[in-house]
N, C-alpha and C. Protein backbone atom coordinates (compact mmCIF):
# COMPACT_ATOMS: atom_id res chain seq x y z
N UNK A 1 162.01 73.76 71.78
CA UNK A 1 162.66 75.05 71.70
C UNK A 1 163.71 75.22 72.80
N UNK A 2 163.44 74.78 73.88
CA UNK A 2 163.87 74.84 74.95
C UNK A 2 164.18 73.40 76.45
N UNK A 3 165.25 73.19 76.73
CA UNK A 3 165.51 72.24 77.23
C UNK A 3 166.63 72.75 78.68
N UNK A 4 166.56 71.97 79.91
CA UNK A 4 167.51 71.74 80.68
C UNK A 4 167.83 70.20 81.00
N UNK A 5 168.97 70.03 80.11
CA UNK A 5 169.24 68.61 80.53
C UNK A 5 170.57 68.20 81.72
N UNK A 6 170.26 67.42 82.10
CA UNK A 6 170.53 66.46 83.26
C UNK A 6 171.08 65.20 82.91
N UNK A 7 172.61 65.36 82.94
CA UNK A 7 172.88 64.07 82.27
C UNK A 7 173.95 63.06 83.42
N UNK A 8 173.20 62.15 83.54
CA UNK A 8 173.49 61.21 85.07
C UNK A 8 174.19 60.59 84.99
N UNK A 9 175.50 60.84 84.28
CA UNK A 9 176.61 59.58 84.04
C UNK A 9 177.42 59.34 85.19
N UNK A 10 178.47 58.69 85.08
CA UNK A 10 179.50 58.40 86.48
C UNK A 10 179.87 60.10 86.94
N UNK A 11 180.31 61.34 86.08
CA UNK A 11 180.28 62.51 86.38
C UNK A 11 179.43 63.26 85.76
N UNK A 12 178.54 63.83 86.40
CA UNK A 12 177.60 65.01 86.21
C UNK A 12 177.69 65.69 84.86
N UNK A 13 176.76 65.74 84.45
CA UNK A 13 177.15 67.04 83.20
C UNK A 13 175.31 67.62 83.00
N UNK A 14 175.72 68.29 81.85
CA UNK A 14 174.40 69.15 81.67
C UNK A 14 174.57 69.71 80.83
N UNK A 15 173.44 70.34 79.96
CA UNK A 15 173.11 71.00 78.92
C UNK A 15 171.80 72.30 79.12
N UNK A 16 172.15 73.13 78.31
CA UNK A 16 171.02 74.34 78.50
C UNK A 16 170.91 74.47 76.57
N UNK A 17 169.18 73.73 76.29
CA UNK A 17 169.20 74.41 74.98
C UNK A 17 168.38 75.45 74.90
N UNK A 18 168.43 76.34 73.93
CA UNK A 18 167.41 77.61 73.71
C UNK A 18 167.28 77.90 72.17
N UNK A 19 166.18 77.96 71.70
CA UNK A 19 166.17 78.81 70.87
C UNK A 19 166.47 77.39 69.84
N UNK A 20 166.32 75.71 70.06
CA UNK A 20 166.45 74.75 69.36
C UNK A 20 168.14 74.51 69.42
N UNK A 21 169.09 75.67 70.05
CA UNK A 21 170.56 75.03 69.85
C UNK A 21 171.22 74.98 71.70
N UNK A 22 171.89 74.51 71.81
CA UNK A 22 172.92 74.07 72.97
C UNK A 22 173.17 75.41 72.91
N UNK A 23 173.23 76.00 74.36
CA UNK A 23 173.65 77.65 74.22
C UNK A 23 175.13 77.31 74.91
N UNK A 24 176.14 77.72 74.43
CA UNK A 24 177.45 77.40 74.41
C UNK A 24 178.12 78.25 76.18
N UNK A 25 177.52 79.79 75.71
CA UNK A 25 178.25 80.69 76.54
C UNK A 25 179.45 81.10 76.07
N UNK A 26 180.02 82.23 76.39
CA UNK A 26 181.10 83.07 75.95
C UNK A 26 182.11 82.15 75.72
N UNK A 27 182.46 81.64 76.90
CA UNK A 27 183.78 80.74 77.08
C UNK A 27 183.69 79.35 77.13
N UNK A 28 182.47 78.45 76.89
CA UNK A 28 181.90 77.19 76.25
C UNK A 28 181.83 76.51 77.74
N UNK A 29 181.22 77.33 78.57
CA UNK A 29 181.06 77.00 79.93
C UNK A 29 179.44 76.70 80.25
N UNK A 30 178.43 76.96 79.49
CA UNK A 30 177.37 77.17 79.66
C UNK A 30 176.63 75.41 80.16
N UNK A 31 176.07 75.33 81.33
CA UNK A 31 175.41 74.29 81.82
C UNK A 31 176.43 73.13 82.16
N UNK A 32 177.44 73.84 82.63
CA UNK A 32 178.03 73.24 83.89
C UNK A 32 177.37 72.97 84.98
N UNK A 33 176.59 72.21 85.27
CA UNK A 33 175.53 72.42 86.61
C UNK A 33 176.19 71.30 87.54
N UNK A 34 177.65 70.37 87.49
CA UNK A 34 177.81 69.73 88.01
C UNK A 34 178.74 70.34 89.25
N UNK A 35 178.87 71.68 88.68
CA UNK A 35 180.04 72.57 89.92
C UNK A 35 178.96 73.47 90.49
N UNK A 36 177.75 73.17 90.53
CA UNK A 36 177.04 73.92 91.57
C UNK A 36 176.77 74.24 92.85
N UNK A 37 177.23 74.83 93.55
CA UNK A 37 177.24 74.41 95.24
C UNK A 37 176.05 74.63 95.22
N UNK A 38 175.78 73.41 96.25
CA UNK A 38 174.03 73.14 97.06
C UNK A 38 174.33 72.76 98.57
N UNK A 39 175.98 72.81 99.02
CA UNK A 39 176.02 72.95 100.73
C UNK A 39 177.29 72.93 100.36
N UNK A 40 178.10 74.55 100.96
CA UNK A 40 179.20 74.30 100.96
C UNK A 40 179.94 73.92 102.32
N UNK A 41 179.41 73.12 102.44
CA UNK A 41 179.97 72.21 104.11
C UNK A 41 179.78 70.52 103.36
N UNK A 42 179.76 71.08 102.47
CA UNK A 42 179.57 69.35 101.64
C UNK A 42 180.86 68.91 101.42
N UNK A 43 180.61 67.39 100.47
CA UNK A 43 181.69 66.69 100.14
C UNK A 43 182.52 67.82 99.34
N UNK A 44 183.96 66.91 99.85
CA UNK A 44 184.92 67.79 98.22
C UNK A 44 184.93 67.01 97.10
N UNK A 45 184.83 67.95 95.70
CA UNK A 45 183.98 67.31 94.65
C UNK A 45 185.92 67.35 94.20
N UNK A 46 185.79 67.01 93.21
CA UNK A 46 187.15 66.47 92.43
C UNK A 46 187.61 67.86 91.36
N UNK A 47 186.99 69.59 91.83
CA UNK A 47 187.36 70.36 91.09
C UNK A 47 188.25 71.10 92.41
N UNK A 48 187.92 70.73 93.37
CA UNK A 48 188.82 71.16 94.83
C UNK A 48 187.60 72.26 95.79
N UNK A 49 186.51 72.79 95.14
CA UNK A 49 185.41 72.93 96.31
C UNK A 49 184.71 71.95 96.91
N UNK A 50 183.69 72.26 97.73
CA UNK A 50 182.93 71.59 98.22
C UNK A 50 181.92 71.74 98.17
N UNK A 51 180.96 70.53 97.94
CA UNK A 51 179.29 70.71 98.30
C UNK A 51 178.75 70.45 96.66
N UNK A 52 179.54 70.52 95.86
CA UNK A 52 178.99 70.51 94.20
C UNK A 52 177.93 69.19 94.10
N UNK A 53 177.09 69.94 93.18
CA UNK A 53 175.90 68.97 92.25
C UNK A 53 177.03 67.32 92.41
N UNK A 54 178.22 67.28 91.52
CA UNK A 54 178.50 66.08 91.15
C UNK A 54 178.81 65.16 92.44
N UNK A 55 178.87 66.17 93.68
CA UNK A 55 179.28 64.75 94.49
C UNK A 55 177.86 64.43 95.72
N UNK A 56 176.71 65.40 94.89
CA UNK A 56 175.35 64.10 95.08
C UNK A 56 174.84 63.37 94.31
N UNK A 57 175.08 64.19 92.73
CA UNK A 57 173.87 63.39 91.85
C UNK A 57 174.65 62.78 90.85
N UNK A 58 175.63 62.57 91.08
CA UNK A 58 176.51 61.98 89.72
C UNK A 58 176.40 60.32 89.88
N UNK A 59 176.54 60.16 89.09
CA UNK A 59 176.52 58.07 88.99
C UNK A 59 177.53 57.60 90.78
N UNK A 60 178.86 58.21 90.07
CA UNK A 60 180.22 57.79 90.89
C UNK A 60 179.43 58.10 92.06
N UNK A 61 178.92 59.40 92.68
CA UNK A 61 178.33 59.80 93.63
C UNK A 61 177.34 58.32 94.86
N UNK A 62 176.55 58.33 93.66
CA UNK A 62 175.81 56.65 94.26
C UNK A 62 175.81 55.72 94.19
N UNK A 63 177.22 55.48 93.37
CA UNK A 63 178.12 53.96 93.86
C UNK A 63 179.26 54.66 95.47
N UNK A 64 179.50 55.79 95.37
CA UNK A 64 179.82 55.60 96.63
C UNK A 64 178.98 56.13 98.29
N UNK A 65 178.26 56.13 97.68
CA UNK A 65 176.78 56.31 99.33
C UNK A 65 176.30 55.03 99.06
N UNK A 66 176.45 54.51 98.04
CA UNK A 66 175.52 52.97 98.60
C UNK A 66 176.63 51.56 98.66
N UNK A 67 178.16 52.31 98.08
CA UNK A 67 179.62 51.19 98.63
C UNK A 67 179.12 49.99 97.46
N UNK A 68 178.47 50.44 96.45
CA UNK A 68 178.66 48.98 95.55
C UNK A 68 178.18 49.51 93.71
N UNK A 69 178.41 48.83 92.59
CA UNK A 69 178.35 49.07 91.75
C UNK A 69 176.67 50.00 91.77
N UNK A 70 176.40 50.18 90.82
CA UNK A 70 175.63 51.23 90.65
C UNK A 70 174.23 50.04 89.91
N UNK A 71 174.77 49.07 89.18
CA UNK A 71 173.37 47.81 88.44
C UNK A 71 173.60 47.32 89.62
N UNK A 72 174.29 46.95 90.80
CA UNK A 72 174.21 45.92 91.85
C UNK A 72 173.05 46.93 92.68
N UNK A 73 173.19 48.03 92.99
CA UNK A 73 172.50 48.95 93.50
C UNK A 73 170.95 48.52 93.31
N UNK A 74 170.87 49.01 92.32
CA UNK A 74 169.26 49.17 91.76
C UNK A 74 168.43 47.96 91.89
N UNK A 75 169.52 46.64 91.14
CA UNK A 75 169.04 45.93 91.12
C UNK A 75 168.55 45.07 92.90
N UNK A 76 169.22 45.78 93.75
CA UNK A 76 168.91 45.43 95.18
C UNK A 76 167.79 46.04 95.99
N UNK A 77 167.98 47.43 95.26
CA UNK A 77 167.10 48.23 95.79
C UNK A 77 165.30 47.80 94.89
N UNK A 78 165.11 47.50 93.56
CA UNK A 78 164.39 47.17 92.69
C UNK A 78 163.84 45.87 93.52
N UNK A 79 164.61 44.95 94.25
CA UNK A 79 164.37 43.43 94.19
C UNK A 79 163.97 43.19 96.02
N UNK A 80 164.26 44.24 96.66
CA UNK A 80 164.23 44.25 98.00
C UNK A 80 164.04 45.00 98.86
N UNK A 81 163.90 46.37 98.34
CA UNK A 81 163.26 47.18 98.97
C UNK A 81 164.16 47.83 100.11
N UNK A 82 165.51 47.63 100.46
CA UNK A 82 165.70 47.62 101.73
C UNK A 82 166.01 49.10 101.89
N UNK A 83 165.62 49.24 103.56
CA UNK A 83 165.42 50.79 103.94
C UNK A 83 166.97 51.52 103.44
N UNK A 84 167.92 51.15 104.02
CA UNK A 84 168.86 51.97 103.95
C UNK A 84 169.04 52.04 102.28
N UNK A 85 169.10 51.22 101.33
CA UNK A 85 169.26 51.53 99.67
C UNK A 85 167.92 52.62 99.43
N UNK A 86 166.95 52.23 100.07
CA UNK A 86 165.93 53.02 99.28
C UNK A 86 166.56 54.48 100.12
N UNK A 87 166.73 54.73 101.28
CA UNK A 87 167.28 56.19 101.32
C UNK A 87 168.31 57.14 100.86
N UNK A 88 168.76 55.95 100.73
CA UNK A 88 170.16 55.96 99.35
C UNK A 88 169.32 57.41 98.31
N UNK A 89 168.75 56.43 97.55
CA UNK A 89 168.21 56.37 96.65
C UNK A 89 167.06 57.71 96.62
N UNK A 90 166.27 58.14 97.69
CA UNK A 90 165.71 59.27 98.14
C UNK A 90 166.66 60.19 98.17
N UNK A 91 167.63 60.17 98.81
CA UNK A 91 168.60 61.39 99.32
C UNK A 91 169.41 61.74 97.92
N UNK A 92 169.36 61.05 97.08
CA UNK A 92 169.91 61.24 95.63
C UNK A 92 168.84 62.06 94.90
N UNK A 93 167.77 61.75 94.54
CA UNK A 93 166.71 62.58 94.36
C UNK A 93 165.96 63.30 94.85
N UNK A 94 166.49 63.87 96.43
CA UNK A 94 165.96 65.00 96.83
C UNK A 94 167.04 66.14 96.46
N UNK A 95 168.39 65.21 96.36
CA UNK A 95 169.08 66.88 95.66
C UNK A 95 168.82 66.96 94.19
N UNK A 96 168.88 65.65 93.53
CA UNK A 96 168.24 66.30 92.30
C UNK A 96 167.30 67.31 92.01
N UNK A 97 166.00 66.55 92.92
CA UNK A 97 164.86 68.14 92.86
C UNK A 97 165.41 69.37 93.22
N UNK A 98 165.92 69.05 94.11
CA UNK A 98 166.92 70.79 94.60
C UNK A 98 167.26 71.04 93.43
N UNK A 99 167.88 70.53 92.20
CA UNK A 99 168.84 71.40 91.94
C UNK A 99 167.81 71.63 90.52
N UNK A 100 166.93 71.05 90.11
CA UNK A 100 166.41 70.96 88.92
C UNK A 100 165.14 72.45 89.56
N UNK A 101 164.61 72.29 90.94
CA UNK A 101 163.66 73.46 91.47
C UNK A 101 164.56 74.82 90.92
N UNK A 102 165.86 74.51 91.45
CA UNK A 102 166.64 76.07 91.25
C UNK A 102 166.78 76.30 89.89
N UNK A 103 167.45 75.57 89.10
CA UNK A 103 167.72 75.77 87.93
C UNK A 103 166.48 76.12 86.77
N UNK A 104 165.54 75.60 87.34
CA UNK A 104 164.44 76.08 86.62
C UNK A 104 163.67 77.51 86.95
N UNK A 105 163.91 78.15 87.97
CA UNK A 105 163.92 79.10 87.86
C UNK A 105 164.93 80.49 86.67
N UNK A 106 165.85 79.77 86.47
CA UNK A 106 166.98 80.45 85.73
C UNK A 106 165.83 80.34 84.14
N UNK A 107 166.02 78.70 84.15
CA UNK A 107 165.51 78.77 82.31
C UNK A 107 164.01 77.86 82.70
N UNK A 108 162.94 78.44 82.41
CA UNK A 108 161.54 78.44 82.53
C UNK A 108 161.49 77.19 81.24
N UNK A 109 161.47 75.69 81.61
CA UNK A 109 161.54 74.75 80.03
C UNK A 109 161.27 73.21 80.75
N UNK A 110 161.65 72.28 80.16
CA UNK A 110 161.30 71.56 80.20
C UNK A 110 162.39 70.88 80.80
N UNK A 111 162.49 69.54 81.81
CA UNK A 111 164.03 69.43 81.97
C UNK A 111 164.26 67.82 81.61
N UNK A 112 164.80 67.27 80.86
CA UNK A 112 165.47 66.16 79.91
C UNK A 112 166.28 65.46 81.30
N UNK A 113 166.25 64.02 82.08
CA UNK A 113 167.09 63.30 82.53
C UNK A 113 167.47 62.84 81.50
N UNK A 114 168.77 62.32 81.45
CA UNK A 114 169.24 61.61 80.63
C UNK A 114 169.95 60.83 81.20
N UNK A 115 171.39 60.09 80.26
CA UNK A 115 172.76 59.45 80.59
C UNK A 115 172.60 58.08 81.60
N UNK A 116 173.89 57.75 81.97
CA UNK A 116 173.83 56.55 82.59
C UNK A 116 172.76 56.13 83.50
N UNK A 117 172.13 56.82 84.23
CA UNK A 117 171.14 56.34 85.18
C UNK A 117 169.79 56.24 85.18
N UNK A 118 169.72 57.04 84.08
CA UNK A 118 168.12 57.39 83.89
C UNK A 118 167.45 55.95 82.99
N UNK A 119 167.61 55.00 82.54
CA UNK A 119 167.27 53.47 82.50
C UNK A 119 166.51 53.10 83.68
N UNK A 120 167.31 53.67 84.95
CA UNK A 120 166.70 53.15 86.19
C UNK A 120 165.86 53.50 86.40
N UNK A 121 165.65 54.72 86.26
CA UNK A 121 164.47 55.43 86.69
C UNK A 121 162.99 54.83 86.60
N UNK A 122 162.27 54.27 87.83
CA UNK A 122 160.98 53.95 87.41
C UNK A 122 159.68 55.16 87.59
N UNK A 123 158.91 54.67 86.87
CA UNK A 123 157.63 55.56 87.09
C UNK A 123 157.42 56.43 88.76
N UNK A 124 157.73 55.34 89.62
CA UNK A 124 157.59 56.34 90.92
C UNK A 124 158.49 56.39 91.37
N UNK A 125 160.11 56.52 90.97
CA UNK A 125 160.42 57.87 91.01
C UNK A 125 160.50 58.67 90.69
N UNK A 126 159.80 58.91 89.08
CA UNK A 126 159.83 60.00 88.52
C UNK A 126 158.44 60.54 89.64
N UNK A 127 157.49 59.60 89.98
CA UNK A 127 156.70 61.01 90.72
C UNK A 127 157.43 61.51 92.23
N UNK A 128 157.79 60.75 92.49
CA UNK A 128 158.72 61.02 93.86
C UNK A 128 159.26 62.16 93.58
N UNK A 129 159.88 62.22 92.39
CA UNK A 129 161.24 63.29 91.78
C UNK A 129 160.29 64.77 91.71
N UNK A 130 159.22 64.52 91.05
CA UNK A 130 158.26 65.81 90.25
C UNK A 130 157.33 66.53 92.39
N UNK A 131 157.22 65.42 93.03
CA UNK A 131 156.75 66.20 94.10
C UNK A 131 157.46 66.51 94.47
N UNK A 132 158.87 66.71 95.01
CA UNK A 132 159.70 67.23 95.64
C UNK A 132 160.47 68.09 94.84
N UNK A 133 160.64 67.95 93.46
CA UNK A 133 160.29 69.78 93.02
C UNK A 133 159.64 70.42 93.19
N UNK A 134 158.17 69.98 93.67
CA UNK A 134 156.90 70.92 93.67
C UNK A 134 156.71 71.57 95.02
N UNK A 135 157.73 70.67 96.07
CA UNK A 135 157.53 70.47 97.15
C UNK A 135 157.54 71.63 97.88
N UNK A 136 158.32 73.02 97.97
CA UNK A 136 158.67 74.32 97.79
C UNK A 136 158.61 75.28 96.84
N UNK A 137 158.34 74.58 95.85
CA UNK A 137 158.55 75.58 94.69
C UNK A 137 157.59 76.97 94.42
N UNK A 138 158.53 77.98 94.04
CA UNK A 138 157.04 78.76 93.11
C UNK A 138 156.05 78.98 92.55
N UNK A 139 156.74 77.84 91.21
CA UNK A 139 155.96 77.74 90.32
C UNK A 139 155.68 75.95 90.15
N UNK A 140 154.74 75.34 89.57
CA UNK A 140 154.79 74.18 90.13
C UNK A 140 154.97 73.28 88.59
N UNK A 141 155.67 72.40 88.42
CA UNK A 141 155.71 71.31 87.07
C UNK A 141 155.01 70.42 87.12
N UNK A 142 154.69 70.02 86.18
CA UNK A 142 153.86 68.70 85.94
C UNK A 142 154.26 67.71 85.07
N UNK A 143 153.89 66.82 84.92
CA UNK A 143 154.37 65.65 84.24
C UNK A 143 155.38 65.79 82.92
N UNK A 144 154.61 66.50 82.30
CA UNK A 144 154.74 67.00 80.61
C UNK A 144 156.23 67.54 80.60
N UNK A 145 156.69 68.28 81.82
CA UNK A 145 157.69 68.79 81.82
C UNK A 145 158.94 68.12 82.19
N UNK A 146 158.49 67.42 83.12
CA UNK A 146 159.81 66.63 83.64
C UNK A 146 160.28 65.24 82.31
N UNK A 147 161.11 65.23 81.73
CA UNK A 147 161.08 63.96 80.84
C UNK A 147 162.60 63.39 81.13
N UNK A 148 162.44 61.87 81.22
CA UNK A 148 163.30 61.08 80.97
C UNK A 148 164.16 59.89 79.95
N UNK A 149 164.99 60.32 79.17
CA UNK A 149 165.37 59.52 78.32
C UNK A 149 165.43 57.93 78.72
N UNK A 150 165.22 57.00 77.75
CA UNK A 150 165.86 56.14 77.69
C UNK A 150 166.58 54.98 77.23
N UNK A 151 167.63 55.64 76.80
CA UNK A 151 168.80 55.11 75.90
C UNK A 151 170.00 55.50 76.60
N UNK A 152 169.83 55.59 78.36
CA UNK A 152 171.00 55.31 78.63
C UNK A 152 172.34 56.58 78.24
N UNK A 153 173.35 56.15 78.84
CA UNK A 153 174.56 56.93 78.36
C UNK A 153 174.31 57.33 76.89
N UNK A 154 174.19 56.91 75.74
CA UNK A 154 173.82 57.14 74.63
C UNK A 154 173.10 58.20 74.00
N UNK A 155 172.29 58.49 74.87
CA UNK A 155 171.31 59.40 74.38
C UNK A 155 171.70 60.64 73.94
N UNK A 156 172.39 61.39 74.79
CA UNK A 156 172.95 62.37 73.98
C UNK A 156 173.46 62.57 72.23
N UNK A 157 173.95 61.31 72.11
CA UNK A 157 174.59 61.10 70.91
C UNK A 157 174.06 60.67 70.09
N UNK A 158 172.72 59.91 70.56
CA UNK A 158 171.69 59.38 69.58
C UNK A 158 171.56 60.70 68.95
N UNK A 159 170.69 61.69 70.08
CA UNK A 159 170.05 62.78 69.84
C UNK A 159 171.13 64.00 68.44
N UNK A 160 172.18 64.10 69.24
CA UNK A 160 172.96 65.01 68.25
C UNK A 160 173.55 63.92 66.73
N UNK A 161 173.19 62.45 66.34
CA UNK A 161 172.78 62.22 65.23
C UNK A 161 171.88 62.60 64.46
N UNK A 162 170.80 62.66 65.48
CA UNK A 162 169.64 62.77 64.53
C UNK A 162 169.19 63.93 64.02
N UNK A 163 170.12 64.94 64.74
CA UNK A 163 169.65 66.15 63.87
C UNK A 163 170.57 66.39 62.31
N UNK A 164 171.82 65.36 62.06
CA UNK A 164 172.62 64.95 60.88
C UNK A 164 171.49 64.11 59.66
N UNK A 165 170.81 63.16 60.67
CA UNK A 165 170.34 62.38 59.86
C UNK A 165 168.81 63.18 59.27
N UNK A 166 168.62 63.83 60.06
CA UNK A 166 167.21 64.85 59.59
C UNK A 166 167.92 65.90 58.68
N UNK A 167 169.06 66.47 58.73
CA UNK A 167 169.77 67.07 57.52
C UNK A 167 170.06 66.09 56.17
N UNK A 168 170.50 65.38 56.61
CA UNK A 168 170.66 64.22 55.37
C UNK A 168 169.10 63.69 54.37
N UNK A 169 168.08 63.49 55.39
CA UNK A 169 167.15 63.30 54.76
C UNK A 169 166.23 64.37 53.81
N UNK A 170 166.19 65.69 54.52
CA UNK A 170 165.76 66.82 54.00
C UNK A 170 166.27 67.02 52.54
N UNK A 171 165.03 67.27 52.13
CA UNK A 171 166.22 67.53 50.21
C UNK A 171 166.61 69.16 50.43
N UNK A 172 167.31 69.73 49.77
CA UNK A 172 167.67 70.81 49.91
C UNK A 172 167.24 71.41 49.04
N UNK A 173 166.80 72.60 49.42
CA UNK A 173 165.85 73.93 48.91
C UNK A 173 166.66 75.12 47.44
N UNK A 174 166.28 74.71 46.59
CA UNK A 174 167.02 75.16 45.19
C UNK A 174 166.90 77.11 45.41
C-alpha cells in the first residue's frame, strides 16, 4: 500500500508510494529526498546548496569519499576489510539511517533500497543500517520493514513493468 523508496544510483533519487500509486505532488516534485539538507555546512551538492542527501548517499557520492570506482570499492572493502573503506562505507550508512529515521517519520511504511548499489548490500549491513535507524529513533523498525531490492539499477523498471504485465494478464471484467 505504502512504500518509501531509496534509490542508490550514481544520483540520488526517491519515491513516496501511497495508497498502491507513486504520489506525484502538485508540481511532480514529490520524493525528491536527494535535495534534503542533513548539514548545511556540508558538501555543495550540484543543485548549488549545501549539505544535500545526494552528496552523502548517492553512488557518485562514494566513488568520491573512497577516490575509486564504486565495484573496485566493494569489491576491496568485501575482500579486505580495510579500516579506512569500511568507514567509508559506515559513514555512508549512518546518513542513510539519518535520513530514512527522518523520513519515516513523515510516511509511517515500509522503506524499499533500491538502484545501483543496493546488489552490494550484504546481510550485515542491512543490520548495521536497521540499528542505527533504531539507534535514536521513536519508533523502532524491524526487519520486515526495511527491504532491499535486488536487481540493481533496474529495479525500478522491472517493477513499473510489472504492473503492465499484471494488466495484460488480467482478463478484463465484461
Amino acid at each position: 500500500d505504502s512504500a518509501l523508496i531509496f534509490l542508490l544510483n550514481p544520483n540520488l533519487g526517491g519515491a513516496i508510494i501511497t495508497g498502491h500509486e507513486v504520489h506525484q505532488g502538485d508540481h511532480m516534485r514529490s520524493g525528491l529526498i536527494e535535495h534534503i539538507c542533513i548539514d548545511p555546512n556540508g558538501p555543495k551538492c550540484y543543485c548549488g546548496n549545501h549539505g544535500c542527501l545526494e552528496t552523502y548517499c548517492s553512488a557518485n557520492a562514494l566513488k568520491a569519499a573512497s577516490g575509486m570506482p564504486v565495484k573496485e570499492f566493494f569489491n576491496l572493502l568485501h575482500q579486505t576489510h580495510a579500516l579506512n573503506l569500511t568507514q567509508i562505507w559506515r559513514d555512508y550508512l549512518d546518513h542513510l539511517a539519518f535520513a530514512i529515521r527522518n523520513l519515516n517519520l513523515v510516511i509511517d511504511s515500509p522503506v524499499i533500497i533500491s538502484g545501483y548499489l543496493a546488489p552490494y548490500f550484504q546481510e550485515a549491513d542491512m543490520q548495521y543500517l536497521l540499528s542505527k535507524i533504531n539507534e535514536s529513533s521513536l519508533f523502532q523498525m524491524d526487519e520486515s520493514q526495511l527491504l532491499v531490492g535486488n536487481h540493481g539499477q533496474y529495479t525500478p523498471a522491472i517493477g513499473a513493468a510489472l504492473y503492465y504485465i499484471k494488466e495484460f494478464l488480467t482478463p478484463a471484467v465484461s
